[in-house]
PDB file of N, CA and C in Angstrom:
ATOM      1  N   UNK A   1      -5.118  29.756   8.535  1.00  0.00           N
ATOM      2  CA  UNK A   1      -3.998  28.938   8.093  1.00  0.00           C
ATOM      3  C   UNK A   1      -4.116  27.506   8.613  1.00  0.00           C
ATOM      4  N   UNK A   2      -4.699  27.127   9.800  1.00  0.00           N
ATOM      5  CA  UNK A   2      -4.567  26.127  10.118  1.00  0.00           C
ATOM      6  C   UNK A   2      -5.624  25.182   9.847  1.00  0.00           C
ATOM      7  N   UNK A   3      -6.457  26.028   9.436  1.00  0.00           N
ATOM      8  CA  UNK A   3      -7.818  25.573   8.834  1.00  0.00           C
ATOM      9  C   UNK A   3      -7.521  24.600   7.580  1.00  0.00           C
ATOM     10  N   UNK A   4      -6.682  25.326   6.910  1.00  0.00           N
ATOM     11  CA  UNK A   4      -6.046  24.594   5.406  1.00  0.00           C
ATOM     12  C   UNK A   4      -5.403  23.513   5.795  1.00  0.00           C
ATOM     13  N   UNK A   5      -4.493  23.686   6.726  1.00  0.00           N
ATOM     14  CA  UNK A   5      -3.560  22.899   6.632  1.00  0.00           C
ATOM     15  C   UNK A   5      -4.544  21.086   7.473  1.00  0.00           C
ATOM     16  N   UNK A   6      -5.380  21.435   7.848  1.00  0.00           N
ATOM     17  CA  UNK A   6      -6.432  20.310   8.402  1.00  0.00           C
ATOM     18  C   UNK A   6      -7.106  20.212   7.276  1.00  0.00           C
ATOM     19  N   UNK A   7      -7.651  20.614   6.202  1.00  0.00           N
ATOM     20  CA  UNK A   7      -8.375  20.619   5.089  1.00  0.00           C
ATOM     21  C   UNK A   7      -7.397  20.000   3.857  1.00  0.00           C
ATOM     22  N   UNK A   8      -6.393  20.314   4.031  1.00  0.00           N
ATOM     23  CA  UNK A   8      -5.412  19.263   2.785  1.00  0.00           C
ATOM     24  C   UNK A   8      -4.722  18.198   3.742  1.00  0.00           C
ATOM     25  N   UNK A   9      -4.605  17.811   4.961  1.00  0.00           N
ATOM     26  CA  UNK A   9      -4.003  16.788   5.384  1.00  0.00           C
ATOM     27  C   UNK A   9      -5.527  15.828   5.207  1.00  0.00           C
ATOM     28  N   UNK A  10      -6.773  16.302   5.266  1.00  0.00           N
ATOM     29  CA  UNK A  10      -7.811  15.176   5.186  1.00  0.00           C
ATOM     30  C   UNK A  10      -7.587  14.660   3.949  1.00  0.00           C
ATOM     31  N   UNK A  11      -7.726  15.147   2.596  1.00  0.00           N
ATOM     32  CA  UNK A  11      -7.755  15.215   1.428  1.00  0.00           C
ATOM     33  C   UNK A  11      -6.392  14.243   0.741  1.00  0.00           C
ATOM     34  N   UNK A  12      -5.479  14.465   1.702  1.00  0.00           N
ATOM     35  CA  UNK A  12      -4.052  13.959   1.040  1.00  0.00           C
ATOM     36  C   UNK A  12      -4.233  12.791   1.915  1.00  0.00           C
ATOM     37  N   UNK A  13      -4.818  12.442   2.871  1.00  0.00           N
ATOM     38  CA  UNK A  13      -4.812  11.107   3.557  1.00  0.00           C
ATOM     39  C   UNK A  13      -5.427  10.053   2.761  1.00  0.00           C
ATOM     40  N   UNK A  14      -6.838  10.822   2.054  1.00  0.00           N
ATOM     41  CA  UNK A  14      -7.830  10.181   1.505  1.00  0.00           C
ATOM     42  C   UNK A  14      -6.958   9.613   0.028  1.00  0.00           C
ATOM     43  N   UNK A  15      -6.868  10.200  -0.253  1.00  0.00           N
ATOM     44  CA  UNK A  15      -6.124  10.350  -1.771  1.00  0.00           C
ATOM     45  C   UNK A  15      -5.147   9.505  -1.633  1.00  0.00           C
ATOM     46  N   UNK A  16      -4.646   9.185  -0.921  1.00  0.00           N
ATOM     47  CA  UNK A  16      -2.980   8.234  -0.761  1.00  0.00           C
ATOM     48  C   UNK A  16      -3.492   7.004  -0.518  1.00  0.00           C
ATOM     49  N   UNK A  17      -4.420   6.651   0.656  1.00  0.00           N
ATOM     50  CA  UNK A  17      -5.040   5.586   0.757  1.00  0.00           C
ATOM     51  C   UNK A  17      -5.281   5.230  -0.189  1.00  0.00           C
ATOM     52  N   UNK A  18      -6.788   5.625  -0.962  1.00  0.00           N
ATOM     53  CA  UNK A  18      -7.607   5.506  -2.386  1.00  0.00           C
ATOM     54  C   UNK A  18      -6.095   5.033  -3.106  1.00  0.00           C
ATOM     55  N   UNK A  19      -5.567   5.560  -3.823  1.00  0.00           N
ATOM     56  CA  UNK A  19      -4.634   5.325  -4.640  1.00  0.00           C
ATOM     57  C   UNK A  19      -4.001   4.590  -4.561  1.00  0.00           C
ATOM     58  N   UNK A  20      -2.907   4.354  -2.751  1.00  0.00           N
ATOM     59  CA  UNK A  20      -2.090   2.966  -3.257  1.00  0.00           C
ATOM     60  C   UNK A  20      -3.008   1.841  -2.961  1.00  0.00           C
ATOM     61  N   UNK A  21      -3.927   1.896  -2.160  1.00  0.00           N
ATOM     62  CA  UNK A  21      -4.920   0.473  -2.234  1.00  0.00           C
ATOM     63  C   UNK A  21      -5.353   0.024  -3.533  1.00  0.00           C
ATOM     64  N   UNK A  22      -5.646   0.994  -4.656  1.00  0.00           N
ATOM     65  CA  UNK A  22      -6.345   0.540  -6.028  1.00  0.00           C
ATOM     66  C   UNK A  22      -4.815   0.061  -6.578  1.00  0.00           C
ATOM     67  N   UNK A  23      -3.799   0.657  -6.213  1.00  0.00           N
ATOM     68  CA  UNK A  23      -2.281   0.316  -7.166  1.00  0.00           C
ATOM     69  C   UNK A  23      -2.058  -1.137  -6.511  1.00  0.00           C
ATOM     70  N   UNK A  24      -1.759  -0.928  -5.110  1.00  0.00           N
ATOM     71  CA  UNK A  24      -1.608  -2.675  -4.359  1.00  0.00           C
ATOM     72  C   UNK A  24      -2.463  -3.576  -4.731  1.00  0.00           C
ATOM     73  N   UNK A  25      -3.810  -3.180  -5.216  1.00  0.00           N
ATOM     74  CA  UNK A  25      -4.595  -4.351  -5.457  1.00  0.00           C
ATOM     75  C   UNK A  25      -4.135  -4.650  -6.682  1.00  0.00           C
ATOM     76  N   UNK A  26      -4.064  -4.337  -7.298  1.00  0.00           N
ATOM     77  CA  UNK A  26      -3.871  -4.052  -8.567  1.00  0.00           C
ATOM     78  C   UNK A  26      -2.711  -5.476  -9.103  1.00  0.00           C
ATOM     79  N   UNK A  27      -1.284  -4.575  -8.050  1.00  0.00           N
ATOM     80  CA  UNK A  27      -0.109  -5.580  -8.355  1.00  0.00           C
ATOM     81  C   UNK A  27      -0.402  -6.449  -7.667  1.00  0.00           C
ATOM     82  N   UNK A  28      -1.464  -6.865  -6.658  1.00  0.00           N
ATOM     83  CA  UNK A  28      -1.198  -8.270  -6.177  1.00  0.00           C
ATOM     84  C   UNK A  28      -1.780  -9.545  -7.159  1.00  0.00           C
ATOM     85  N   UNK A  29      -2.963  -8.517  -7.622  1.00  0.00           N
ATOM     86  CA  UNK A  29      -3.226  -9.627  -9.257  1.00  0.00           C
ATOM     87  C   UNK A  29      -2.526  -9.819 -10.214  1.00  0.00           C
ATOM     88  N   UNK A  30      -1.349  -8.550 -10.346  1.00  0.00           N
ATOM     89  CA  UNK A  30      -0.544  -8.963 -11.296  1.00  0.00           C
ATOM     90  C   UNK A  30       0.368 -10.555 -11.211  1.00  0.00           C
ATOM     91  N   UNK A  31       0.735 -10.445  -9.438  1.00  0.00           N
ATOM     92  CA  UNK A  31       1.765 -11.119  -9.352  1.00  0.00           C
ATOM     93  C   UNK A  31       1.055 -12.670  -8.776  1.00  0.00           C
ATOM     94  N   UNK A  32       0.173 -12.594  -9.013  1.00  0.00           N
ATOM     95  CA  UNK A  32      -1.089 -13.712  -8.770  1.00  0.00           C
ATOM     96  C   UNK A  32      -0.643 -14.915  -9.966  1.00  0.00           C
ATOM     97  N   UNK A  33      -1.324 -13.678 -10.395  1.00  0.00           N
ATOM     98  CA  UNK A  33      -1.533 -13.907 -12.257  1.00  0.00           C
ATOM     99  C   UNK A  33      -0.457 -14.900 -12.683  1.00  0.00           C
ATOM    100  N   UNK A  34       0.944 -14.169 -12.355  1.00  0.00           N
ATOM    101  CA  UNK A  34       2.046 -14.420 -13.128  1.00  0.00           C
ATOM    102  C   UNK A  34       2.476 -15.631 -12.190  1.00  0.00           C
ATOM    103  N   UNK A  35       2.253 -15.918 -10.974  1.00  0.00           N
ATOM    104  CA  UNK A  35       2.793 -17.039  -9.999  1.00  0.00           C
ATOM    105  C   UNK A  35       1.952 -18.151 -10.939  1.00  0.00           C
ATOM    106  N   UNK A  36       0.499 -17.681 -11.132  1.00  0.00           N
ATOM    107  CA  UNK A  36      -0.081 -19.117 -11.817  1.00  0.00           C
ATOM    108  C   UNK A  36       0.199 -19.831 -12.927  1.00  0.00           C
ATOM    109  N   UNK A  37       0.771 -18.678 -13.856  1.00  0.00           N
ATOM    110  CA  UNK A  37       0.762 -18.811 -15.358  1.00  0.00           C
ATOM    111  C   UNK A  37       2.004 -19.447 -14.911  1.00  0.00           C
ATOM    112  N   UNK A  38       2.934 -19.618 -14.381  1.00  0.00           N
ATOM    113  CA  UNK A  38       4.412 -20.126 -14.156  1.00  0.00           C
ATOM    114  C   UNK A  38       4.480 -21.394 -13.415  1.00  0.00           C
ATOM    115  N   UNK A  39       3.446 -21.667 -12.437  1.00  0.00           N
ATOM    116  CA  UNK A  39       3.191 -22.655 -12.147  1.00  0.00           C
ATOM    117  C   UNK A  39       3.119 -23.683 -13.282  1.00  0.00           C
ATOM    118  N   UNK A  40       1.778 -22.942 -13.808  1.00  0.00           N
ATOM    119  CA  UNK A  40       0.867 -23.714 -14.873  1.00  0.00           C
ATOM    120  C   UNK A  40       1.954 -24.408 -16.111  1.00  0.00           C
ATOM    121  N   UNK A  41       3.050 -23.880 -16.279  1.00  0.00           N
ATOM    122  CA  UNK A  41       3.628 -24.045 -17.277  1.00  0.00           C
ATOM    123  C   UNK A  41       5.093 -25.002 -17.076  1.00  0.00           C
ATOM    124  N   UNK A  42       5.724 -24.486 -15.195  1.00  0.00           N
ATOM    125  CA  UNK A  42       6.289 -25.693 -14.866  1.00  0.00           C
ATOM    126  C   UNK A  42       5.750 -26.087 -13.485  1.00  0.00           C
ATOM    127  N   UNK A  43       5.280 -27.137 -13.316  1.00  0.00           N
ATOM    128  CA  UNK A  43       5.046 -27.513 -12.151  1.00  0.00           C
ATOM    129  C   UNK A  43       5.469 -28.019 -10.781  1.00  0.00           C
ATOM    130  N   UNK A  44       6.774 -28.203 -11.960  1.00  0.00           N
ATOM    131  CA  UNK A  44       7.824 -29.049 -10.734  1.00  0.00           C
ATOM    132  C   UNK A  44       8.304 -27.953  -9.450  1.00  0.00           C
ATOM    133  N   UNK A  45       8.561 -26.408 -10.174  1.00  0.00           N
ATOM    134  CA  UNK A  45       8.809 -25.398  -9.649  1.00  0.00           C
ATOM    135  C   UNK A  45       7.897 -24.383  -8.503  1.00  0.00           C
ATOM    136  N   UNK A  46       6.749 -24.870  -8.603  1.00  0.00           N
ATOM    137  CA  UNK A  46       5.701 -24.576  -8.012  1.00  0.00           C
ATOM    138  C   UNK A  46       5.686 -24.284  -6.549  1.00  0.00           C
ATOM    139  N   UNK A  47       6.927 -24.923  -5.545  1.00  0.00           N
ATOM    140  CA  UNK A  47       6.804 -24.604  -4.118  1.00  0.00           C
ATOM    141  C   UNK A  47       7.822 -23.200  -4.144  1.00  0.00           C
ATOM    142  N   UNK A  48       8.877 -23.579  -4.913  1.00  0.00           N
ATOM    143  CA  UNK A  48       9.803 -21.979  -5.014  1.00  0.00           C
ATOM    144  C   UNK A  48       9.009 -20.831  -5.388  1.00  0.00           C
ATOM    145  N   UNK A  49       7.928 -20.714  -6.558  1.00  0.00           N
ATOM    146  CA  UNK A  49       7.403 -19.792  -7.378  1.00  0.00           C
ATOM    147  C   UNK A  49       5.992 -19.526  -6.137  1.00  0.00           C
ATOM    148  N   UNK A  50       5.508 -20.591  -5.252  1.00  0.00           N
ATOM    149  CA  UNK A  50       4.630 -20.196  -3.947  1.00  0.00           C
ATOM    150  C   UNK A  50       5.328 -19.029  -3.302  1.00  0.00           C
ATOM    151  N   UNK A  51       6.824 -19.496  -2.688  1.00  0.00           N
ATOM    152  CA  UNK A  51       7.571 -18.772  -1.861  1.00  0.00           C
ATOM    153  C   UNK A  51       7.945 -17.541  -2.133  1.00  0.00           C
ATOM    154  N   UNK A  52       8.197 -17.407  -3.366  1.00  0.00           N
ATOM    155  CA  UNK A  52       7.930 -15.871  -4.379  1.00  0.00           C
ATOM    156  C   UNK A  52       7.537 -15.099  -4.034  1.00  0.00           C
ATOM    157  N   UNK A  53       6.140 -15.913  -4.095  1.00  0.00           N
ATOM    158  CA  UNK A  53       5.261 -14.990  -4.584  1.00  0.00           C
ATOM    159  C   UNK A  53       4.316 -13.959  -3.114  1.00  0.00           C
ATOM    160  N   UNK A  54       4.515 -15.159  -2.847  1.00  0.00           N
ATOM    161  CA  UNK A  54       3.974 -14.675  -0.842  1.00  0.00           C
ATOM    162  C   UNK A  54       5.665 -13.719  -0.256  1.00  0.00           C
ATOM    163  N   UNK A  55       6.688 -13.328  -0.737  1.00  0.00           N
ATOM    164  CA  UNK A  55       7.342 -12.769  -0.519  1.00  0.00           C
ATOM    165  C   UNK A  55       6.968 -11.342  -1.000  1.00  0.00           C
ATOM    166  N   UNK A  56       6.626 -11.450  -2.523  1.00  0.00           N
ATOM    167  CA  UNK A  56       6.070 -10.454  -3.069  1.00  0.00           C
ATOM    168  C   UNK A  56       4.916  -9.414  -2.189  1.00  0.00           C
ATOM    169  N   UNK A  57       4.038 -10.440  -2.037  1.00  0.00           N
ATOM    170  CA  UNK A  57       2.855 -10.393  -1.415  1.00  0.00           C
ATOM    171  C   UNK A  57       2.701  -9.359  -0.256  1.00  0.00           C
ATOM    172  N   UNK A  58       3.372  -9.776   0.043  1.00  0.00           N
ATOM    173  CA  UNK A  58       3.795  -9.112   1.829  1.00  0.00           C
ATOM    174  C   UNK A  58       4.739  -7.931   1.674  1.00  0.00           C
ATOM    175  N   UNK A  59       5.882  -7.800   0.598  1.00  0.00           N
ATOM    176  CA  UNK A  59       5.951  -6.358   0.303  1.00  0.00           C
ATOM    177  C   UNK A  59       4.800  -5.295  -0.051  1.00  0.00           C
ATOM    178  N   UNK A  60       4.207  -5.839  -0.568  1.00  0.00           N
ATOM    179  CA  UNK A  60       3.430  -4.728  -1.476  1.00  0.00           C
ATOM    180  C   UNK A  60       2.638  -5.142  -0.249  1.00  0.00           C
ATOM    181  N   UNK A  61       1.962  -5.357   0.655  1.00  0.00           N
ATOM    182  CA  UNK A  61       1.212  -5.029   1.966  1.00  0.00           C
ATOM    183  C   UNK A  61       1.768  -4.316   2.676  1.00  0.00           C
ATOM    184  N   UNK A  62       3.289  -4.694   2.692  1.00  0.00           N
ATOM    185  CA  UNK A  62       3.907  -3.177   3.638  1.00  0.00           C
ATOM    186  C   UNK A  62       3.609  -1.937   3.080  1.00  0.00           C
ATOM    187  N   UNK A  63       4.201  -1.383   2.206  1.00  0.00           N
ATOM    188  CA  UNK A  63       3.550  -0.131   1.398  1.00  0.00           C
ATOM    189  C   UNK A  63       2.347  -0.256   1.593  1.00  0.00           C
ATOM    190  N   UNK A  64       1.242  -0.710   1.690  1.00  0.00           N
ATOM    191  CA  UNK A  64      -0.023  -0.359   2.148  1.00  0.00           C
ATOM    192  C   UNK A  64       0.007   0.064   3.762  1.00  0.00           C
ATOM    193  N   UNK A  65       0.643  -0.873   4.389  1.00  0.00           N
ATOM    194  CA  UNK A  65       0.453  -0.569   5.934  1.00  0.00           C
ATOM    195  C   UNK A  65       1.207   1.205   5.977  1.00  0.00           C
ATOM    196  N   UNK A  66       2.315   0.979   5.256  1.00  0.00           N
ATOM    197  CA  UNK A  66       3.116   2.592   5.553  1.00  0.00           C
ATOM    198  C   UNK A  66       2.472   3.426   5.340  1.00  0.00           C
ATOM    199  N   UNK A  67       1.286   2.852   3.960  1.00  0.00           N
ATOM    200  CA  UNK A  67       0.722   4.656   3.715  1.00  0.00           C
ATOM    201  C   UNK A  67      -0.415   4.964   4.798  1.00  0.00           C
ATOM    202  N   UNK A  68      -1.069   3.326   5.600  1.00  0.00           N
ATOM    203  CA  UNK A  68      -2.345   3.700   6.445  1.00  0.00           C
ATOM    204  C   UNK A  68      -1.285   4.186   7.619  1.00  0.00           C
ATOM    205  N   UNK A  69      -0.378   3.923   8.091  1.00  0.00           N
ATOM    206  CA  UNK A  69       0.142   4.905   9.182  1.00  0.00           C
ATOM    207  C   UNK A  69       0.668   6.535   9.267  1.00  0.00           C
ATOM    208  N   UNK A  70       1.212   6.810   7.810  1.00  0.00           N
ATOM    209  CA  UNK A  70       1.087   8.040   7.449  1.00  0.00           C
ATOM    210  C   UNK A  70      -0.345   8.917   6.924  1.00  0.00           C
ATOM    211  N   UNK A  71      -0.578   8.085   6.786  1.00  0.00           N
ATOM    212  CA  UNK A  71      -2.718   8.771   6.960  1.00  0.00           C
ATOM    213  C   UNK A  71      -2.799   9.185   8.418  1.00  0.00           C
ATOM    214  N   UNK A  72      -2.682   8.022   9.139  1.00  0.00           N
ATOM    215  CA  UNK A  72      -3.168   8.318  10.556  1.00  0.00           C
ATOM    216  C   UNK A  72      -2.364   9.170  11.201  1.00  0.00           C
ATOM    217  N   UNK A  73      -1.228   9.180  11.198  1.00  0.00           N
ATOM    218  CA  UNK A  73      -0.428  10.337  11.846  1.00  0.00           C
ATOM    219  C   UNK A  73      -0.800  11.304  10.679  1.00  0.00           C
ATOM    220  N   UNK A  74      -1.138  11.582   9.966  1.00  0.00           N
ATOM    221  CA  UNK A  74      -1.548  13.531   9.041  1.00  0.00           C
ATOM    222  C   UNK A  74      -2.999  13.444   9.828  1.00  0.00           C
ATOM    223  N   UNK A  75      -3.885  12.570  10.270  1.00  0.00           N
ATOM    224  CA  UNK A  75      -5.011  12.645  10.398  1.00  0.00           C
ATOM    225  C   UNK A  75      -4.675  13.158  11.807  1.00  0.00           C
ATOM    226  N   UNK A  76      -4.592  12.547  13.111  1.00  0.00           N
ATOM    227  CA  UNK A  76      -4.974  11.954  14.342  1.00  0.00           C
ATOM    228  C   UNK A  76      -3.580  13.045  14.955  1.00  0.00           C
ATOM    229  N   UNK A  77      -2.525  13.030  14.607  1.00  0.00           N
ATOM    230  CA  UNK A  77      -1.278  13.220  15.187  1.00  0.00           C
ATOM    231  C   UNK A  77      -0.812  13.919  14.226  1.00  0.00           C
ATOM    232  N   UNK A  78      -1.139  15.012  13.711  1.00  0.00           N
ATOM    233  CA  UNK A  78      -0.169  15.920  12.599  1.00  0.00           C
ATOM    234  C   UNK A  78       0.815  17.041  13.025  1.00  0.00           C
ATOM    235  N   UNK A  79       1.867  16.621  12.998  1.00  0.00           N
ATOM    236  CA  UNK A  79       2.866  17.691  12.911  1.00  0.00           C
ATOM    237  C   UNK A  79       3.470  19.129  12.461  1.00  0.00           C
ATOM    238  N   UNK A  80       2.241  19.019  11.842  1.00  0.00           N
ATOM    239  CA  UNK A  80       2.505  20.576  11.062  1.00  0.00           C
ATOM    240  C   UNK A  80       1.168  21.522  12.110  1.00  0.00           C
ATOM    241  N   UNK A  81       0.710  21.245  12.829  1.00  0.00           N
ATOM    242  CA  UNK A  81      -0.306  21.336  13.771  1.00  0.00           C
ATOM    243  C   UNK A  81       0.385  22.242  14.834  1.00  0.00           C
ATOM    244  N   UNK A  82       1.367  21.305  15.593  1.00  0.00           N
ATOM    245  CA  UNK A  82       1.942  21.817  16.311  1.00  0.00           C
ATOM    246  C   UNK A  82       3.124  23.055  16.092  1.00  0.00           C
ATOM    247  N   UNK A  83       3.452  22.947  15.026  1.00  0.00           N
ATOM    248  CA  UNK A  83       4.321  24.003  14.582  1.00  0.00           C
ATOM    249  C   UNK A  83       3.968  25.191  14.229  1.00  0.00           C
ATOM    250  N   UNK A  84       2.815  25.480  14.174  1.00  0.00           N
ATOM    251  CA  UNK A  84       2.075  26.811  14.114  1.00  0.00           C
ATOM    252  C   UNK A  84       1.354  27.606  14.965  1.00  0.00           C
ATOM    253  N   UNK A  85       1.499  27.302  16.156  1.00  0.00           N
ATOM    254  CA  UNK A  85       0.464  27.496  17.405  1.00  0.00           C
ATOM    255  C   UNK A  85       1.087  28.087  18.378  1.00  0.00           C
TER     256      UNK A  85
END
């Protein structure tokens, strides 16, 4: 039993990482994209639509940081570990 439960916490660490890193990368080009095209179109607006966008930015890095700390605690420090022993 505990064998599994170390065999799907590797697997679900891997998998969560992989996934929201390809999704975060993903939206940070979206919102790249869309800061430029808005720039590009008014310019005057350009220090607000900066401030945006680096607001944006740094959300969607938190959700990355949350999922690498819930990796590392299923990896390093898992709780379901101790509850069976």
């Amino acid at each position: 039993m505990i064998e599994w439960i170390i065999i799907v916490s590797i697997i679900t660490s891997g998998l969560s990482i992989a996934l929201v890193g390809m999704f975060a990368t993903r939206a940070q080009g979206n919102a790249a994209s869309s800061a430029f095209e808005s720039v590009a179109r008014q310019p005057e607006a350009g220090d607000q639509i900066n401030r945006m966008l680096l607001f944006a930015l740094a959300f969607i890095e938190t959700i990355v940081i949350f999922t690498l700390t819930i990796s590392l605690i299923l990896l390093f420090a898992n709780p379901l570990l101790g509850r069976l022993k």
